[in-house]
Protein backbone atom coordinates (compact mmCIF):
# COMPACT_ATOMS: atom_id res chain seq x y z
CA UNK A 1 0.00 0.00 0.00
CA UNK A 2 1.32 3.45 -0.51
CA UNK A 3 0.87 5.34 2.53
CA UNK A 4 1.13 8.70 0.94
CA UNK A 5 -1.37 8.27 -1.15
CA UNK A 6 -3.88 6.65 1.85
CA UNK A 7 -2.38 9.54 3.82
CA UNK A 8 -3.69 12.25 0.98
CA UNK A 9 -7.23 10.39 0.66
CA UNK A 10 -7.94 10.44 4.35
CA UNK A 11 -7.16 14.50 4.25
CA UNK A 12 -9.43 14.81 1.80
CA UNK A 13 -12.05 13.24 3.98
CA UNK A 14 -11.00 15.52 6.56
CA UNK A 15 -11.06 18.60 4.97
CA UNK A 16 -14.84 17.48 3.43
CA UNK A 17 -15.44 17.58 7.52
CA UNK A 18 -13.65 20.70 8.03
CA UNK A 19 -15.67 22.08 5.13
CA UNK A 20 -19.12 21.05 6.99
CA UNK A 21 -17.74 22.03 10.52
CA UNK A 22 -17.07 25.71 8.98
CA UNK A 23 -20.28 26.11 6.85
CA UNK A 24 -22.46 24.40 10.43
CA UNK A 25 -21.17 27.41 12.23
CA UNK A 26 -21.99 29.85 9.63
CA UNK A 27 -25.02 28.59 9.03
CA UNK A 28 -24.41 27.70 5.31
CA UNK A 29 -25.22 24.13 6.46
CA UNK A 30 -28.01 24.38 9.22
CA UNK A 31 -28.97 21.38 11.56
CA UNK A 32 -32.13 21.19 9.33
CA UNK A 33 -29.82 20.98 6.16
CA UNK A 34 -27.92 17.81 8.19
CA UNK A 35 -31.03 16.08 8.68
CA UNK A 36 -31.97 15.91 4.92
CA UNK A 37 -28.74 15.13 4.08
CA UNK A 38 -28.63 12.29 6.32
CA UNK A 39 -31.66 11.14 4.75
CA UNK A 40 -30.58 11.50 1.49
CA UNK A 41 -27.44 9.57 2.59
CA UNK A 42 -29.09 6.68 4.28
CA UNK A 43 -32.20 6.17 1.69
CA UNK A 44 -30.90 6.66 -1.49
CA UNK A 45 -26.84 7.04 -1.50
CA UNK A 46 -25.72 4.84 0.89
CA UNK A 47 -27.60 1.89 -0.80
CA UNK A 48 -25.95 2.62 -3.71
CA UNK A 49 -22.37 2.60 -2.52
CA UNK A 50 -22.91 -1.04 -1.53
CA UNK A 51 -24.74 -2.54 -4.76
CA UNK A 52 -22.01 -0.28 -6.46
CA UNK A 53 -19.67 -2.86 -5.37
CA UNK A 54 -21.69 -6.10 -7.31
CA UNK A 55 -23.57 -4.23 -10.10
CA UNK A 56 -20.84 -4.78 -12.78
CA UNK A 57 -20.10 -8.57 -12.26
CA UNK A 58 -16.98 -8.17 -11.91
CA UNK A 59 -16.69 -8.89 -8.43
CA UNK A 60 -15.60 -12.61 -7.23
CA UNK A 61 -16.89 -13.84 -4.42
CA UNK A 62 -18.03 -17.58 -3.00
CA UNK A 63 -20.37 -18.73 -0.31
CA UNK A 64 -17.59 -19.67 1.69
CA UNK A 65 -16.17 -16.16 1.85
CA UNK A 66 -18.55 -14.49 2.77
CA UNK A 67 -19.86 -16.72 5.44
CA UNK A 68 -16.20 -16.47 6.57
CA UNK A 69 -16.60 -12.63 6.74
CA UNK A 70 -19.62 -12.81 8.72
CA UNK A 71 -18.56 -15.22 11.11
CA UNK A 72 -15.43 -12.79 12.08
CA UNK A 73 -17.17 -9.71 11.92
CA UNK A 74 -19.84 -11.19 14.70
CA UNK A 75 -16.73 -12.60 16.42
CA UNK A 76 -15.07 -8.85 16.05
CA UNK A 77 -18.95 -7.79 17.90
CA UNK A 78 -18.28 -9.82 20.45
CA UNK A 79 -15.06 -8.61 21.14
CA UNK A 80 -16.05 -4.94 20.88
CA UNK A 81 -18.19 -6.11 23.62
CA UNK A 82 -16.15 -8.00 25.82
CA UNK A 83 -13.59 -4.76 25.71
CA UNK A 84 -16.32 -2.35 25.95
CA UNK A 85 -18.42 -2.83 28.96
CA UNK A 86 -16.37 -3.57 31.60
CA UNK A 87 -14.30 -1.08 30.84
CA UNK A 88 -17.38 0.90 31.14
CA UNK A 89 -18.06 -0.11 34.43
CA UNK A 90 -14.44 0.54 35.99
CA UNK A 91 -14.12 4.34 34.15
CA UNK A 92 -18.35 5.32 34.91
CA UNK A 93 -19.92 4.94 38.42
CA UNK A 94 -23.64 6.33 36.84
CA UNK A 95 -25.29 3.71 34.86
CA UNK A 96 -26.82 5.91 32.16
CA UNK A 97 -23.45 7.33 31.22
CA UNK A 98 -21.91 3.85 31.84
CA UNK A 99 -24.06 2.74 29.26
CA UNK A 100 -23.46 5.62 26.74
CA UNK A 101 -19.42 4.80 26.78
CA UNK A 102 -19.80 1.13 26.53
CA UNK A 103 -21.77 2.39 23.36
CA UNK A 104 -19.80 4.91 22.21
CA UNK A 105 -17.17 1.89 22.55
CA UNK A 106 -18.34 -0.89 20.81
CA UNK A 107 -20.22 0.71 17.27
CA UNK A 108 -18.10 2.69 15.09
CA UNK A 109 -19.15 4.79 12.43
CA UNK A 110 -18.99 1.98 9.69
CA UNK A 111 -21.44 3.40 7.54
CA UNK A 112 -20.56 6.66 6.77
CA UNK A 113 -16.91 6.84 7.32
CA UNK A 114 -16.60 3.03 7.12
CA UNK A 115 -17.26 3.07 2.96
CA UNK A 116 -15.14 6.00 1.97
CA UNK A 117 -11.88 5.07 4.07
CA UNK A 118 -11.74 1.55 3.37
CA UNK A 119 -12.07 2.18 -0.24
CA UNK A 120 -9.43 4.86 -0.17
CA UNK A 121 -7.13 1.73 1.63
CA UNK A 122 -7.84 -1.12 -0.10
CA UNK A 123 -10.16 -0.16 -3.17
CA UNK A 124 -13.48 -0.98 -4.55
CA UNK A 125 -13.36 -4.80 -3.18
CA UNK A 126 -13.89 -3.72 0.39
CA UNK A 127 -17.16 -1.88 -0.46
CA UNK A 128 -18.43 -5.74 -0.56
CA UNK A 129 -16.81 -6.77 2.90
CA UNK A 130 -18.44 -3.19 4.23
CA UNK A 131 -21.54 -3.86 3.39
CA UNK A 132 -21.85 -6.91 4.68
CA UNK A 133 -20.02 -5.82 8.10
CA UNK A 134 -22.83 -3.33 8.34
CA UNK A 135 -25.83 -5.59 8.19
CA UNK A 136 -24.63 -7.01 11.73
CA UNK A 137 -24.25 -3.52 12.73
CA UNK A 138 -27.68 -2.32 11.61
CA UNK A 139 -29.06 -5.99 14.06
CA UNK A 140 -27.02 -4.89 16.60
CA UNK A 141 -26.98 -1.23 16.96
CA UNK A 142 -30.99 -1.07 17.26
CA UNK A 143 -31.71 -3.76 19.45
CA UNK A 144 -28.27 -4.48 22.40
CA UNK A 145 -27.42 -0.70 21.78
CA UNK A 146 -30.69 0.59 22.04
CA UNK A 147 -30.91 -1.13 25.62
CA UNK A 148 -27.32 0.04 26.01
CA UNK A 149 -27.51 3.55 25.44
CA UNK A 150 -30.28 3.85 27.51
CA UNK A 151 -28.51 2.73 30.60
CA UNK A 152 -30.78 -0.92 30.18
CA UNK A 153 -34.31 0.43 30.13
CA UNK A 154 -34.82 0.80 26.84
CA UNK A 155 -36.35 -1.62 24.35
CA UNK A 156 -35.12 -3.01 20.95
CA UNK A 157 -36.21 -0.61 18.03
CA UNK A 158 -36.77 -3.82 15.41
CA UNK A 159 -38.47 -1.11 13.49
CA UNK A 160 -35.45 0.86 13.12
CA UNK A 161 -33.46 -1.85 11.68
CA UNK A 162 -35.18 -2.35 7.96
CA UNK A 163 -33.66 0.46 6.40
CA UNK A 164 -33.11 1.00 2.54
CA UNK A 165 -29.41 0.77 3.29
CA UNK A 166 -30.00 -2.56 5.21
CA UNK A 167 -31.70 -4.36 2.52
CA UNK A 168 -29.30 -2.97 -0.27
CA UNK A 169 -26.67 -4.48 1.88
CA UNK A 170 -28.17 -7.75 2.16
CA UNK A 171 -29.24 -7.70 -1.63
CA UNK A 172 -25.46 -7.44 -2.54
CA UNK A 173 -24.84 -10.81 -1.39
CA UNK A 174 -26.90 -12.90 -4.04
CA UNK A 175 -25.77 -10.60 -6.40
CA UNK A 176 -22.04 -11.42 -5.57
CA UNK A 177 -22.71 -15.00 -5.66
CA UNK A 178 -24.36 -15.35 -8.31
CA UNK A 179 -22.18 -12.56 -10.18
CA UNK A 180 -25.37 -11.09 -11.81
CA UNK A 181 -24.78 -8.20 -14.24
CA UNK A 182 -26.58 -5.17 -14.67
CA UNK A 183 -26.90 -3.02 -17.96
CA UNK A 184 -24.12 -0.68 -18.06
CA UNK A 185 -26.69 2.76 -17.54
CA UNK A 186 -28.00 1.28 -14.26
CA UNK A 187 -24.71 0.59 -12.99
CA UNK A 188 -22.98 3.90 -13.94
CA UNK A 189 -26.47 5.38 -12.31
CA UNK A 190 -25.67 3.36 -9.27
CA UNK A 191 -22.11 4.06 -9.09
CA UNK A 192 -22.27 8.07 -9.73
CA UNK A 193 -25.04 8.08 -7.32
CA UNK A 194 -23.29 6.23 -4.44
CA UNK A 195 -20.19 8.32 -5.26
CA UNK A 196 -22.57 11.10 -3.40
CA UNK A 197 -21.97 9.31 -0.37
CA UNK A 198 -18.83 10.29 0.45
CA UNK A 199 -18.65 13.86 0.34
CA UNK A 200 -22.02 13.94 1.82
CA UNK A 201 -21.56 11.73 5.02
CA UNK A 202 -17.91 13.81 5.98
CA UNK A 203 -20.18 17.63 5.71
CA UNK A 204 -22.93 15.84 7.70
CA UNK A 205 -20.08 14.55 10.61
CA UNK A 206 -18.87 18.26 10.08
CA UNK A 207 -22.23 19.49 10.62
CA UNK A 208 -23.09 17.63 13.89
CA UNK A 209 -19.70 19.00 15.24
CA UNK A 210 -19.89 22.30 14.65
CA UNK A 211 -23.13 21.83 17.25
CA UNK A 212 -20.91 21.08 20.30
CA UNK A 213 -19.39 24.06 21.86
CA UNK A 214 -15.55 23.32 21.68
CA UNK A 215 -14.70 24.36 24.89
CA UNK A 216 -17.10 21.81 26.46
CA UNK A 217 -15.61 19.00 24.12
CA UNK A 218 -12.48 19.19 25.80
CA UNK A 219 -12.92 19.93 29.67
CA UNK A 220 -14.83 16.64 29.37
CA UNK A 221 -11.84 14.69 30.66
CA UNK A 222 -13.48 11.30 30.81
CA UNK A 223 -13.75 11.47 27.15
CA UNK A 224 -9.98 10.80 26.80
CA UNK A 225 -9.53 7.31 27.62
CA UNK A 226 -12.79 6.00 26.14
CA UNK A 227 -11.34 7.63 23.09
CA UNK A 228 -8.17 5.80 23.55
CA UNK A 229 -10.13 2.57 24.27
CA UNK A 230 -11.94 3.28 21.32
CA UNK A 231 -9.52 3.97 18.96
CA UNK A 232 -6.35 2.18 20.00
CA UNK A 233 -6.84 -0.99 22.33
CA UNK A 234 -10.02 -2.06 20.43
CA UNK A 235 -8.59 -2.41 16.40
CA UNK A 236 -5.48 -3.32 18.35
CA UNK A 237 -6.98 -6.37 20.30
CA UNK A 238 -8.83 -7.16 16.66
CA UNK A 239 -5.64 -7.37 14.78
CA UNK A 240 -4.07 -9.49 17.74
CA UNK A 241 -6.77 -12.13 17.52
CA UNK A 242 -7.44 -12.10 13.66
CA UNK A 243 -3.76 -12.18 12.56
CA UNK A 244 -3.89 -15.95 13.64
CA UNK A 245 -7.01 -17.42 12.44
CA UNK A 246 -7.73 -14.91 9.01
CA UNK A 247 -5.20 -15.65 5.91
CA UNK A 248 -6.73 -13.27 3.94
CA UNK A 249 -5.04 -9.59 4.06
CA UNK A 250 -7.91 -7.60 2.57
CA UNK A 251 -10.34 -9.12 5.05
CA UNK A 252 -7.62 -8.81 7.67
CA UNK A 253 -7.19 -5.47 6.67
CA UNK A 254 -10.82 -4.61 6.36
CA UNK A 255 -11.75 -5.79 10.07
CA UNK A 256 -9.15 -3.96 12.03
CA UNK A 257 -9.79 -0.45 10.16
CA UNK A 258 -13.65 -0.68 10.60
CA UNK A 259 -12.97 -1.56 14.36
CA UNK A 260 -10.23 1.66 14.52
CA UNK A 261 -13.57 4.00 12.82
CA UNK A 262 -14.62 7.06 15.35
CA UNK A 263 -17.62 7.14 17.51
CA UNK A 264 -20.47 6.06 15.28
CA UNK A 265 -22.96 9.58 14.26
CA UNK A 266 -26.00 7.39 15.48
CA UNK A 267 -24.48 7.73 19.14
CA UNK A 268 -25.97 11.23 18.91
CA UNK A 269 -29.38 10.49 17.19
CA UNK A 270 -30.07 7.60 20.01
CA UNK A 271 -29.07 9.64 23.02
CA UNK A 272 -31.10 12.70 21.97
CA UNK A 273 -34.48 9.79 21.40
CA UNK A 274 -33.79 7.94 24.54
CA UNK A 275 -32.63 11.30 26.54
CA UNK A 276 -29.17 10.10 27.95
CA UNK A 277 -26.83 13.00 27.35
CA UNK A 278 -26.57 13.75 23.97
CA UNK A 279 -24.02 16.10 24.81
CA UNK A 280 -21.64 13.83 26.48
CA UNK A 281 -22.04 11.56 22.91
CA UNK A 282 -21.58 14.75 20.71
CA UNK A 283 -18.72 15.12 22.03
CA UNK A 284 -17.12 11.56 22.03
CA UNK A 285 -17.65 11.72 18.16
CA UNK A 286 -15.86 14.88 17.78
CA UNK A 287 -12.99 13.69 19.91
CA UNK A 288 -12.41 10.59 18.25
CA UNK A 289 -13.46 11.41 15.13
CA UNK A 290 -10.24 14.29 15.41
CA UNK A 291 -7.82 11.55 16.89
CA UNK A 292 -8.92 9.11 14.27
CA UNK A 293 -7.46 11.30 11.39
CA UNK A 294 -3.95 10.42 13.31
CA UNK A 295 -5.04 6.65 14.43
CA UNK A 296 -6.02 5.56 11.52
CA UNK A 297 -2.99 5.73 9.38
CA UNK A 298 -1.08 4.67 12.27
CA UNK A 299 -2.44 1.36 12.04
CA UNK A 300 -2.42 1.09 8.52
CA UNK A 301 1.33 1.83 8.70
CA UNK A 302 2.39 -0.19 11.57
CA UNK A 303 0.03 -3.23 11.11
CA UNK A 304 -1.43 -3.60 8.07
């Protein structure tokens, strides 16, 4: 891998952020403006990114593979888990924001900065592997961190989990298998279309930033080693365990960058419907969202 070039596309993901941070504060991008966009992104664009990765044919793929994939990335869940909550329980005394870590912890923003880093790593094959990562995540983020983030009185939101992005993601799997092939207008369609994605998820992260008063991000000092958790021991303990039982580099690869992602967006959306301190989850995201811009091609250079 050349790192200079991975190096170059992940500033150009940050300066797409930078770019919604600045026009969130000036109001060019309102909170209203985020909202649609994040619609737009999850119903139309985001589908698109993963059939883009089967529409052509091109991509090979078996059964065996992918049930391989899926079997680690629930494996990686369980992990996340077994990190995540008692950690949560030595660094948080209340069990609301003991929750709220654990889930800050554990669910990384796979979707929208999960797409556009791995394919500026490892290329248009990992859209495949990303997609399918982020049908467990879709399961498991509305039902174990619905209860989570609610300090354990919430209840599973099954209706939150069929999404258009959801069932795009499990489409691409018969398509892979089967290697169908759409005409070549619906699949440059599909492609251009999910090429929206990108830009669009980094100004909508920029966008929910520029909401949370700096100064307040960082005199949360509790923040700090839940990011490091997050962003460090996590991917780290992934690539420990998966470097002995996965061959495969891409999927090797794949697994430990997903796990090394920032504070997933939804932490905000869930703690602002279940009214456990949105604030507090605002401002994980920004904080390792910020130290992930560092993390991240840390581990790509030292590990992968």
């Amino acid at each position: 891998m050349d790192m200079q070039a991975i190096v170059g596309q992940l500033a150009v993901l940050f300066i797409l952020l930078i770019l919604g941070y600045i026009g969130g504060k000036v109001n060019v991008l309102t909170p209203e403006t985020g909202k649609v966009l994040t619609k737009v992104v999850m119903n139309i664009t985001l589908p698109c990114t993963a059939l883009s990765s089967v529409v052509s044919g091109d991509l090979v793929i078996t059964g065996g593979e992918t049930a391989f994939f899926m079997l680690a990335a629930l494996l990686a869940f369980l992990i996340f888990f077994v990190i995540a909550i008692p950690s949560a329980r030595i660094m948080f005394r209340d069990k609301p924001t003991r929750g709220l870590s654990g889930y800050m912890t554990v669910f990384s923003n796979s979707g929208f900065m999960g797409f556009p880093v791995t394919y500026a790593i490892f290329g248009a094959d990992s859209v495949y592997y990303v997609a399918l990562f982020n049908i467990l995540f879709t399961i498991i983020v509305f039902t174990a961190g619905t209860i989570m983030i609610s300090g354990g009185s919430g209840r599973p939101n099954l209706k939150a989990i069929v999404t258009p992005a959801l069932v795009a993601s499990i489409l691409v799997i018969p398509l892979a298998l089967t290697g169908f092939k759409t005409p070549i207008v619906i699949a440059d369609a599909i492609r251009l279309t999910g090429n929206v994605t990108t830009p669009a998820s980094m100004l909508i992260i920029g966008v929910t930033l520029s909401l949370v008063p700096v100064k307040e991000v960082f005199s949360e000092w509790r923040l700090y080693p839940m990011a490091v958790l997050k962003l460090i021991v996590v991917p780290l303990a992934i690539w420990l365990v998966f470097r002995q039982i996965v061959t495969d580099d891409l999927i090797l690869g794949i697994l430990v960058i997903l796990s090394a992602m920032p504070t997933a967006a939804l932490a905000a959306i869930q703690s602002i419907e279940l009214g456990n301190n949105e604030r507090f989850a605002s401002s994980g995201i920004f904080i390792t969202t910020l130290l992930s811009c560092a993390s991240i091609p840390l581990f790509v250079y030292v590990l992968l």
